[in-house]
Protein backbone atom coordinates (compact mmCIF):
# COMPACT_ATOMS: atom_id res chain seq x y z
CA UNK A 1 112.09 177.81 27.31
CA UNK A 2 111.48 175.22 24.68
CA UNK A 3 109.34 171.74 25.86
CA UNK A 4 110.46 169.01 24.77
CA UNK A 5 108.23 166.66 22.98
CA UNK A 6 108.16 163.51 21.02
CA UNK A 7 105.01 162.87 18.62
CA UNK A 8 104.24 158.96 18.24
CA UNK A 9 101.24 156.87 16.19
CA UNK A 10 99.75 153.81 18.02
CA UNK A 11 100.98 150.82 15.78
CA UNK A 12 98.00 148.71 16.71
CA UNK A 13 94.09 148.46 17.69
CA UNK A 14 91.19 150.83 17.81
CA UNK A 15 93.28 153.49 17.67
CA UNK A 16 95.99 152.66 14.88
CA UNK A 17 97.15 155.56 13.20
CA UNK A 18 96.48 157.83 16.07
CA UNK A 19 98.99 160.57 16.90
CA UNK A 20 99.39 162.09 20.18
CA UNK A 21 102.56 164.18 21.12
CA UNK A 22 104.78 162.86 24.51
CA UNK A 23 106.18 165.06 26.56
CA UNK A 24 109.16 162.93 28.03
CA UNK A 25 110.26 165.37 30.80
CA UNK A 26 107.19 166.32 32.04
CA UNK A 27 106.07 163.68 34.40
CA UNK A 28 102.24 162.61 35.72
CA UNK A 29 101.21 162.75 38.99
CA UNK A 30 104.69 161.41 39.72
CA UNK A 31 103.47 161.38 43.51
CA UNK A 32 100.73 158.38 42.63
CA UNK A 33 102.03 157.62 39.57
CA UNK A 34 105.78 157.10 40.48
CA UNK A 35 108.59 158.09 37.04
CA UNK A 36 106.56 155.81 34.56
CA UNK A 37 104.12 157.84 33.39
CA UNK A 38 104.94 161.15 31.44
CA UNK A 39 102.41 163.70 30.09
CA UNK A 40 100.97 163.76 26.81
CA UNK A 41 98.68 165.42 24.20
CA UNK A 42 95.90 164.00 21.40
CA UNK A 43 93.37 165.94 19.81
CA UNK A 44 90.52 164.07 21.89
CA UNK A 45 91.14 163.82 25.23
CA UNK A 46 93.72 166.63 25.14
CA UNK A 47 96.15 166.73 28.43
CA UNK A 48 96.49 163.08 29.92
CA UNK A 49 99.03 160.50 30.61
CA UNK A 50 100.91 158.01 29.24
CA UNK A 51 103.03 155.30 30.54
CA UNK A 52 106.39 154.99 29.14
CA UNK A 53 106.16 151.31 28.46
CA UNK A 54 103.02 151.94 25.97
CA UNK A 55 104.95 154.77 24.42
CA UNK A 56 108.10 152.01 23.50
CA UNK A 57 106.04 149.00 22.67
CA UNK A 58 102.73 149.96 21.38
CA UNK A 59 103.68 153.43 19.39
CA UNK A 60 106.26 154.37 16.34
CA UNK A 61 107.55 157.85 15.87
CA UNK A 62 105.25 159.84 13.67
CA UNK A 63 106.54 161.71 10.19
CA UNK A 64 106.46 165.71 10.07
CA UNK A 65 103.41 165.37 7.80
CA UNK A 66 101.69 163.43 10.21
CA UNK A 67 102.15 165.11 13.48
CA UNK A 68 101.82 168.70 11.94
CA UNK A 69 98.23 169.43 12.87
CA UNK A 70 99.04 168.25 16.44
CA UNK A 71 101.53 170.38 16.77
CA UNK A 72 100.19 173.65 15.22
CA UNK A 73 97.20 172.62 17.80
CA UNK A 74 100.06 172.55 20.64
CA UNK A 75 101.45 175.71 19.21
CA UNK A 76 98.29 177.78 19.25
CA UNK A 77 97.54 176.90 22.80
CA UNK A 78 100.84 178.79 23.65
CA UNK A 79 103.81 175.78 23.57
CA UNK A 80 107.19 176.43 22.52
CA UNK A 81 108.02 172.75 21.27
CA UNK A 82 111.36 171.14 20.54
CA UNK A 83 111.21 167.66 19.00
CA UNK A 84 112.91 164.79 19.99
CA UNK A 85 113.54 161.47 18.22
């Protein structure tokens, strides 16, 4: 079964340009964390979350060219990804 995911690129800050992959169905800690925060991926850091209100107003969707080492990383780690817009 495929996983859905979403790669984005902070627009802004110290981390502008950054990509880190969002996996909209997979939620964090929803227990503590309630349905706002989904799981996600970067290259540092690795497995963390992400609140769904940073991933609308402080990201852009990232191009193919741009998320492809992030996902090959994904990939090799034993993911079956399907991309979402």
């Amino acid at each position: 079964m495929a996983t859905l995911v979403k790669f984005v690129k902070d627009k802004d800050g110290d981390c502008k340009g950054e990509i880190t992959a969002v996996f909209p169905q997979l939620k964090w800690n929803r227990r503590q964390m309630g349905n706002d925060t989904v799981t996600c991926y970067a290259h540092l850091g690795q497995h963390s979350a992400a609140h769904i209100e940073w991933v609308k107003e402080c990201t852009e969707p990232a191009a193919p060219a741009e998320y492809a080492p992030l996902k090959s990383e994904l990939e090799s780690i034993g993911y079956n990804l399907k991309i979402c817009k």
